[in-house]
N, C-alpha and C. Protein backbone atom coordinates (compact mmCIF):
# COMPACT_ATOMS: atom_id res chain seq x y z
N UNK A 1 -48.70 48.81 69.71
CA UNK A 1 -47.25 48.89 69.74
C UNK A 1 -46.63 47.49 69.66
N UNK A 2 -47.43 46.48 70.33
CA UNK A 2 -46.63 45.34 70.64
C UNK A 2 -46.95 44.68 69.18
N UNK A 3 -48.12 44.86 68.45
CA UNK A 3 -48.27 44.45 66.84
C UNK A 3 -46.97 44.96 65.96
N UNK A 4 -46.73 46.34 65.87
CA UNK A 4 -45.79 46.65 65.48
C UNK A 4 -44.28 45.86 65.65
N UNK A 5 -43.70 45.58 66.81
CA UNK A 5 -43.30 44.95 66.82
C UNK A 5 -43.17 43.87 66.58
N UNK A 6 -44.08 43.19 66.28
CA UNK A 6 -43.88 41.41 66.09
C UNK A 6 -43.95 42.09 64.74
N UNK A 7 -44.83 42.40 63.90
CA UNK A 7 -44.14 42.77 62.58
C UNK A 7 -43.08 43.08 62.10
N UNK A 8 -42.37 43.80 62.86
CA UNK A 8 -40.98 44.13 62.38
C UNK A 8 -40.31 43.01 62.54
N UNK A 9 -40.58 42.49 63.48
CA UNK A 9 -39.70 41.10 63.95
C UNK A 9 -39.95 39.78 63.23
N UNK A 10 -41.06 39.84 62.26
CA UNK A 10 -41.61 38.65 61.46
C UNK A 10 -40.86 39.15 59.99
N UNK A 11 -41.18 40.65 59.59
CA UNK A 11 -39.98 41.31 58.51
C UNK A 11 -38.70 41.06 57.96
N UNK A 12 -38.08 40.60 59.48
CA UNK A 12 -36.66 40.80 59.66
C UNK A 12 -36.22 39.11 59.68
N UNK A 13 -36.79 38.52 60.55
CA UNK A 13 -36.93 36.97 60.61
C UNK A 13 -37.31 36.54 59.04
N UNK A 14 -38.11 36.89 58.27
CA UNK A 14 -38.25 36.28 57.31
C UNK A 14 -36.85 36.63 56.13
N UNK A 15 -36.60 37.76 56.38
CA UNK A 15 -35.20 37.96 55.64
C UNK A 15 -34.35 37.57 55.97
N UNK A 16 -34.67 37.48 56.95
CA UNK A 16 -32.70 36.43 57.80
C UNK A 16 -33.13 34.95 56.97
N UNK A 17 -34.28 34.15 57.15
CA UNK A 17 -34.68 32.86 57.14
C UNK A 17 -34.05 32.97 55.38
N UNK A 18 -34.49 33.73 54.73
CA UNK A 18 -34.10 33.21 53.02
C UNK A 18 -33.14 33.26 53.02
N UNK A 19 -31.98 34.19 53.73
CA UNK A 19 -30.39 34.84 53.56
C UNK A 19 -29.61 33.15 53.87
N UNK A 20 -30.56 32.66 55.13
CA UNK A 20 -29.55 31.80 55.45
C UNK A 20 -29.70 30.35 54.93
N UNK A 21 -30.13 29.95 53.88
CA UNK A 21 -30.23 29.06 53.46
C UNK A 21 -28.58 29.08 52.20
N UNK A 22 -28.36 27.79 52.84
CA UNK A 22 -27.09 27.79 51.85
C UNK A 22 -27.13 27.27 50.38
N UNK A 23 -26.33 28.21 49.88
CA UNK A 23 -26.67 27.99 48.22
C UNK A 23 -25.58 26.95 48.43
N UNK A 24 -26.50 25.91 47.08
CA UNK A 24 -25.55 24.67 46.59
C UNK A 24 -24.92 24.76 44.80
N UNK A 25 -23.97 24.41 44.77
CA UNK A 25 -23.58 24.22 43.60
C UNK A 25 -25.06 23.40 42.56
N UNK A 26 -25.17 24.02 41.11
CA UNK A 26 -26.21 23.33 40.61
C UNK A 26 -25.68 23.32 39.01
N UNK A 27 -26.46 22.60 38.25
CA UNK A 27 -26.44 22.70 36.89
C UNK A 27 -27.59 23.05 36.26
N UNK A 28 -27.35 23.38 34.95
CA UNK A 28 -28.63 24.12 34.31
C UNK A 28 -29.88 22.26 34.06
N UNK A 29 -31.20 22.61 34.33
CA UNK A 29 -31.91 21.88 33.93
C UNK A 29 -32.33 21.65 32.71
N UNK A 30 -32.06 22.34 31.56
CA UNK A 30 -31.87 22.20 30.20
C UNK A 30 -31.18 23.22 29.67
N UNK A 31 -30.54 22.72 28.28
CA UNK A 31 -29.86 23.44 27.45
C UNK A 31 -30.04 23.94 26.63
N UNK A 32 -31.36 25.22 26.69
CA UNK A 32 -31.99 25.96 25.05
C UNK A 32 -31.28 26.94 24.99
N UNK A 33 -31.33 27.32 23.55
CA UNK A 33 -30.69 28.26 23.10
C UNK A 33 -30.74 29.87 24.25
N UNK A 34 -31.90 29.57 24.55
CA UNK A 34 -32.18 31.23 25.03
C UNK A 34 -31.62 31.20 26.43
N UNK A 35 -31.39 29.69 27.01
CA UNK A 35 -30.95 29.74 28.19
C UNK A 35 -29.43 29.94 28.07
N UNK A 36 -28.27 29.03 27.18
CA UNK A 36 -27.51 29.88 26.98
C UNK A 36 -26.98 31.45 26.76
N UNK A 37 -27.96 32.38 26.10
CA UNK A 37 -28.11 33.82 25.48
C UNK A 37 -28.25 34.15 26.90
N UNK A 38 -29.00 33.84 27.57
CA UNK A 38 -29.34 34.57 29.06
C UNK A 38 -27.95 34.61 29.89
N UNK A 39 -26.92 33.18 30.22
CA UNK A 39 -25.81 32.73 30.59
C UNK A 39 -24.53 33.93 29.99
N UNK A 40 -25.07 33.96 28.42
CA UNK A 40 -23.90 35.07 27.74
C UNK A 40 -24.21 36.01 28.51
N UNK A 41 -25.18 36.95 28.48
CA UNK A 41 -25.27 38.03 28.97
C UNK A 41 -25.15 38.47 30.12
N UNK A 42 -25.37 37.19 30.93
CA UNK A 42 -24.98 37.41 32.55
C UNK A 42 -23.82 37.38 32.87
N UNK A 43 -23.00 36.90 32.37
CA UNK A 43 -21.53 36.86 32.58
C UNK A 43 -20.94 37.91 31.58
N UNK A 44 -21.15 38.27 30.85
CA UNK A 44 -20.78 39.26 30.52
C UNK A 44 -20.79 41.12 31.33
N UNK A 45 -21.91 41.00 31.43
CA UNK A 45 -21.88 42.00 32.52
C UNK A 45 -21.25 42.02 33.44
N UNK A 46 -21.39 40.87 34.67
CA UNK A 46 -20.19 40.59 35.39
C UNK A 46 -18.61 40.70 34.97
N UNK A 47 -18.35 40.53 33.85
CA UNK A 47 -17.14 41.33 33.28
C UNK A 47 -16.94 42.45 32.85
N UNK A 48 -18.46 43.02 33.00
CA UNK A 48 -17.27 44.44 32.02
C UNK A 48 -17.59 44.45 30.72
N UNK A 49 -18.24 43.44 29.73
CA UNK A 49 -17.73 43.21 29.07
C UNK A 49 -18.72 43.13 27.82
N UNK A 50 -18.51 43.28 26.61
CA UNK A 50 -19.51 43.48 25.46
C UNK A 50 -20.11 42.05 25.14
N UNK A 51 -19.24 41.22 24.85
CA UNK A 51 -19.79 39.67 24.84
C UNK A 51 -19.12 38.55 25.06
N UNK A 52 -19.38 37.76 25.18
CA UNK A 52 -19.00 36.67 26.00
C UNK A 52 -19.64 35.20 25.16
N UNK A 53 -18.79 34.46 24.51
CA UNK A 53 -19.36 33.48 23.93
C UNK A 53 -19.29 32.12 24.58
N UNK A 54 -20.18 30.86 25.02
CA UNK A 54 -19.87 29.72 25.70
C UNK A 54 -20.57 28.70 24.62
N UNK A 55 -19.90 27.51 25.41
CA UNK A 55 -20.49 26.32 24.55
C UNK A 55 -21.75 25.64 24.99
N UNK A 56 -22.31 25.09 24.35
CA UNK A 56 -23.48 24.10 24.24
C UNK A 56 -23.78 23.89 25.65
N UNK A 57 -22.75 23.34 26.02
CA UNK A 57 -22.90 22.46 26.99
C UNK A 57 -22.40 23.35 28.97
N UNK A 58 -22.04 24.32 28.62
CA UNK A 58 -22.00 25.14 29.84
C UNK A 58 -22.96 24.95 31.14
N UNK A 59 -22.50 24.49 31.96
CA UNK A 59 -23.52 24.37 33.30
C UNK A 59 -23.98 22.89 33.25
N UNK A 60 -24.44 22.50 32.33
CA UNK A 60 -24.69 21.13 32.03
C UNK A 60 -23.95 19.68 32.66
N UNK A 61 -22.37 19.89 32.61
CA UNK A 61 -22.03 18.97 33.16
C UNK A 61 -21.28 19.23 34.38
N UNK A 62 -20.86 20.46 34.80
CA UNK A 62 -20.35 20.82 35.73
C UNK A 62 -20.68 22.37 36.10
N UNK A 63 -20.85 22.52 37.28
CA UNK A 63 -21.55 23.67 38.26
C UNK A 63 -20.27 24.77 38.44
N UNK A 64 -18.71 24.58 37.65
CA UNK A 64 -17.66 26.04 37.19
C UNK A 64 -18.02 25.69 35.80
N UNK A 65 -17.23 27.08 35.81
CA UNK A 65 -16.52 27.08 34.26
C UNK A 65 -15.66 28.33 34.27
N UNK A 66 -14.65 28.03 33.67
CA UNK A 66 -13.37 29.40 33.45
C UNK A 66 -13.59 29.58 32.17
N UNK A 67 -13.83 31.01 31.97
CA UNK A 67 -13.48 31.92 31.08
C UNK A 67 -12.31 32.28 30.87
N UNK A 68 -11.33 32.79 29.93
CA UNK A 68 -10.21 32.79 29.80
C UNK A 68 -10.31 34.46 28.94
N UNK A 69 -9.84 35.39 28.74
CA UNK A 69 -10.17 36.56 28.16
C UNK A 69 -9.44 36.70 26.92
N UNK A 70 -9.86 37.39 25.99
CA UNK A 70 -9.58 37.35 24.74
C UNK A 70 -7.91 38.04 24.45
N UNK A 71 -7.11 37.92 23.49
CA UNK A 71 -5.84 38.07 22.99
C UNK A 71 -6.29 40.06 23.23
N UNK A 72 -5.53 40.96 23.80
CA UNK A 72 -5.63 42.37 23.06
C UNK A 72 -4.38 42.61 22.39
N UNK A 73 -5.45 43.35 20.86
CA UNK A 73 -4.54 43.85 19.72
C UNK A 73 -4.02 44.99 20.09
N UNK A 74 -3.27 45.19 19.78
CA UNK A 74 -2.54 46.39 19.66
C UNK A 74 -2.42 47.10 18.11
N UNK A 75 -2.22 48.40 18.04
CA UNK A 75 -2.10 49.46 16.82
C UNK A 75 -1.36 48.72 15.48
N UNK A 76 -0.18 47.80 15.81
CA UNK A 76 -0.15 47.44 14.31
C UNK A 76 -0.22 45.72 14.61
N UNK A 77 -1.47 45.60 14.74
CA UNK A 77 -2.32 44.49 14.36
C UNK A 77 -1.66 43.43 15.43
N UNK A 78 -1.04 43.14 16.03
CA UNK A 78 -0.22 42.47 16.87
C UNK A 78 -0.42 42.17 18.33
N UNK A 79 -0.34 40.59 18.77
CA UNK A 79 -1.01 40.73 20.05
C UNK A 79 -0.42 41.05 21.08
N UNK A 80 -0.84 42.05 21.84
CA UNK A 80 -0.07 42.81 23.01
C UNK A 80 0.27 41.99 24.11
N UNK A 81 -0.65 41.13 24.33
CA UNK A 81 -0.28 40.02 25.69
C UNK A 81 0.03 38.89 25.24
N UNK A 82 0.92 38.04 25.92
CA UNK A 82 0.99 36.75 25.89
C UNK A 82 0.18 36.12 26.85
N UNK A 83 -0.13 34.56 26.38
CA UNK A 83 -1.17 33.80 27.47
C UNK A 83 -1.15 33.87 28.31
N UNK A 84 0.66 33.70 29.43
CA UNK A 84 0.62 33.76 30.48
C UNK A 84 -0.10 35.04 31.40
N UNK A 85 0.12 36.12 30.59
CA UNK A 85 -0.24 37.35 30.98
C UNK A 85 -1.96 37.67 31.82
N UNK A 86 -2.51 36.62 30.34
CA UNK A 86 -4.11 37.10 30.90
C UNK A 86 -4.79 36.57 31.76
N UNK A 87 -5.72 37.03 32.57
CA UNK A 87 -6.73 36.22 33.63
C UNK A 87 -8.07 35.67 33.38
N UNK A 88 -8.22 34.61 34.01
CA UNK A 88 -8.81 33.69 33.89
C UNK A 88 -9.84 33.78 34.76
N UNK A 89 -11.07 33.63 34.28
CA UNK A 89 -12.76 34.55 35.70
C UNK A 89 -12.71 32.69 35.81
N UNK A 90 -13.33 32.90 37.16
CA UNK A 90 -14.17 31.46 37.03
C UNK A 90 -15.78 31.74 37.67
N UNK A 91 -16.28 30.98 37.12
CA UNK A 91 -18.00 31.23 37.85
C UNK A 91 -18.70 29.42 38.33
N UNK A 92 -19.34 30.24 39.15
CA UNK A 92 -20.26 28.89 39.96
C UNK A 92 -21.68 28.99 39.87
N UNK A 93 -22.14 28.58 39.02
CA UNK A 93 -24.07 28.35 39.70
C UNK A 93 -24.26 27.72 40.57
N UNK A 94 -25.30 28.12 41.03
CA UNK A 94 -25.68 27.85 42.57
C UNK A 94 -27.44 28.00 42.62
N UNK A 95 -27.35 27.14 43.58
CA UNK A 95 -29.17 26.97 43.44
C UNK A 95 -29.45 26.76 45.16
N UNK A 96 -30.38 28.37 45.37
CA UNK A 96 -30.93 28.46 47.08
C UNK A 96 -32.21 28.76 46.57
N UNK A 97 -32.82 28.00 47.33
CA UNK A 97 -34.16 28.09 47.35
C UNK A 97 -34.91 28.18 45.97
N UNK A 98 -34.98 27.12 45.52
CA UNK A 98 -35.20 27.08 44.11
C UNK A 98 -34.45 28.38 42.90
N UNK A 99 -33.70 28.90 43.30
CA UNK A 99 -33.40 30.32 42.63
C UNK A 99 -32.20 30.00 42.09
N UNK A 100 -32.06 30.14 40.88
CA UNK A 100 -30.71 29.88 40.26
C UNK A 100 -29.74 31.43 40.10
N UNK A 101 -28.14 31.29 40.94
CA UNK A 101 -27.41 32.34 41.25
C UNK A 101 -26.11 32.11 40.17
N UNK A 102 -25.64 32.84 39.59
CA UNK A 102 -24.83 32.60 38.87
C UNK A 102 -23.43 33.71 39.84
N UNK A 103 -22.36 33.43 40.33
CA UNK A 103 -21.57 34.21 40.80
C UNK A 103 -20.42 34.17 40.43
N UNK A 104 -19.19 35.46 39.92
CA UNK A 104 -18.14 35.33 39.96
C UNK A 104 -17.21 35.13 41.12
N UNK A 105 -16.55 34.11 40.84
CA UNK A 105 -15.84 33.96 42.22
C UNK A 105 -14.57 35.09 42.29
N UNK A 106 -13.94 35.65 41.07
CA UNK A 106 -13.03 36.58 41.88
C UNK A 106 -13.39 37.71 42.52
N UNK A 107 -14.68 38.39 42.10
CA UNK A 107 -15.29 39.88 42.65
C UNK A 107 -16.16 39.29 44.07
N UNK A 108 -17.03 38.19 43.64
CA UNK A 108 -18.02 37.44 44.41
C UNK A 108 -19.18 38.03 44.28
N UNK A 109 -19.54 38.67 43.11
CA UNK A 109 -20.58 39.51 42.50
C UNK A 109 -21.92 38.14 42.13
N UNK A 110 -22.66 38.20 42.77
CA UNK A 110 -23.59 37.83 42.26
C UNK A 110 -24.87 38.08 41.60
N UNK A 111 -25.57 37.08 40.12
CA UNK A 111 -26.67 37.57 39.79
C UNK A 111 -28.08 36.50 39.83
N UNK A 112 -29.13 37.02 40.29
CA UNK A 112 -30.06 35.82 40.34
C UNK A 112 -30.49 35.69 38.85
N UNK A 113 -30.41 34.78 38.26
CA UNK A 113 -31.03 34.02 36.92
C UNK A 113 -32.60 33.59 37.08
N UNK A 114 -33.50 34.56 37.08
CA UNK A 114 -34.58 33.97 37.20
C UNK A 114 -35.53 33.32 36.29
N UNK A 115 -34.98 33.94 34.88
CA UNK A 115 -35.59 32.98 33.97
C UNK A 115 -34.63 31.17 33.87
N UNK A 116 -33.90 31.23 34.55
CA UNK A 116 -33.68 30.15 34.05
C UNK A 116 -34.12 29.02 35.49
N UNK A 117 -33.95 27.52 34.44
CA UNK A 117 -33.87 26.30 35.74
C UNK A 117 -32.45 25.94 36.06
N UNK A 118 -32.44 25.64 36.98
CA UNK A 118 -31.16 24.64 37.55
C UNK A 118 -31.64 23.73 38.43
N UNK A 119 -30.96 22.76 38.69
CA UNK A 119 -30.52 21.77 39.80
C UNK A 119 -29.47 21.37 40.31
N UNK A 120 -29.47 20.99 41.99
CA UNK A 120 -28.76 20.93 42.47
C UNK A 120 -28.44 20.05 42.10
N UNK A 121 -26.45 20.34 42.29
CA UNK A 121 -25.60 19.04 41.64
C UNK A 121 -25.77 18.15 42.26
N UNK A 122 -25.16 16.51 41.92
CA UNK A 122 -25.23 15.81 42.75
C UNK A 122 -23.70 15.86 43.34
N UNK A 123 -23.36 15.49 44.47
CA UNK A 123 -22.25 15.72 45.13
C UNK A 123 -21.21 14.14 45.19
N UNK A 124 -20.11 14.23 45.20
CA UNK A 124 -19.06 12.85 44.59
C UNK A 124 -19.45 12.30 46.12
């Protein structure tokens, strides 16, 4: 009985111990193509959304980036919103325990990126 217990209690301790390590802001450790494609698709999902195009350099020099959402057309070809109108996602990578997290900050939805690298930023 008393085995049982320390097992449960080594179970539970070891899940608290990973939970509480604080994720740090990070950047991607290189910039290949497929690591971008992985970046599209992760944030895309997190939106909702069919696709999601970024640049070269995403994650690379800074640990946000705002997305801004596309113009919607309307029936006779015409754009239904103005700029002010639309919202703007922002996302943070983050790197706990070697694990690169990609999260939206308005839902706070997070996804672990496990094929990819990151590193922690360096801090000003």
């Amino acid at each position: 009985m008393k085995l049982l217990y320390l097992l449960l209690g080594f179970g539970i301790f070891g899940c608290t111990n990973y939970k509480s390590q604080t994720a740090k802001p990070a950047l991607l450790k290189s910039s290949f193509i497929q690591t971008r494609i992985t970046l599209e698709t992760a944030i895309a999902s997190l939106l909702n959304s069919k696709t999601v195009k970024l640049a070269d350099t995403a994650f690379t020099l800074s640990s946000t980036l705002m997305i801004e959402q596309s113009h919607q057309i309307g029936n006779s070809e015409r754009v239904v919103e103005d700029r002010s109108s639309r919202s703007i996602d922002s996302f943070i990578l983050l790197i706990q325990t070697n694990t690169c997290i990609l999260k939206h900050q308005q839902s706070q939805k997070e996804l672990i990126l496990s094929s990819i690298e990151c590193v922690a930023a360096k801090s000003d």
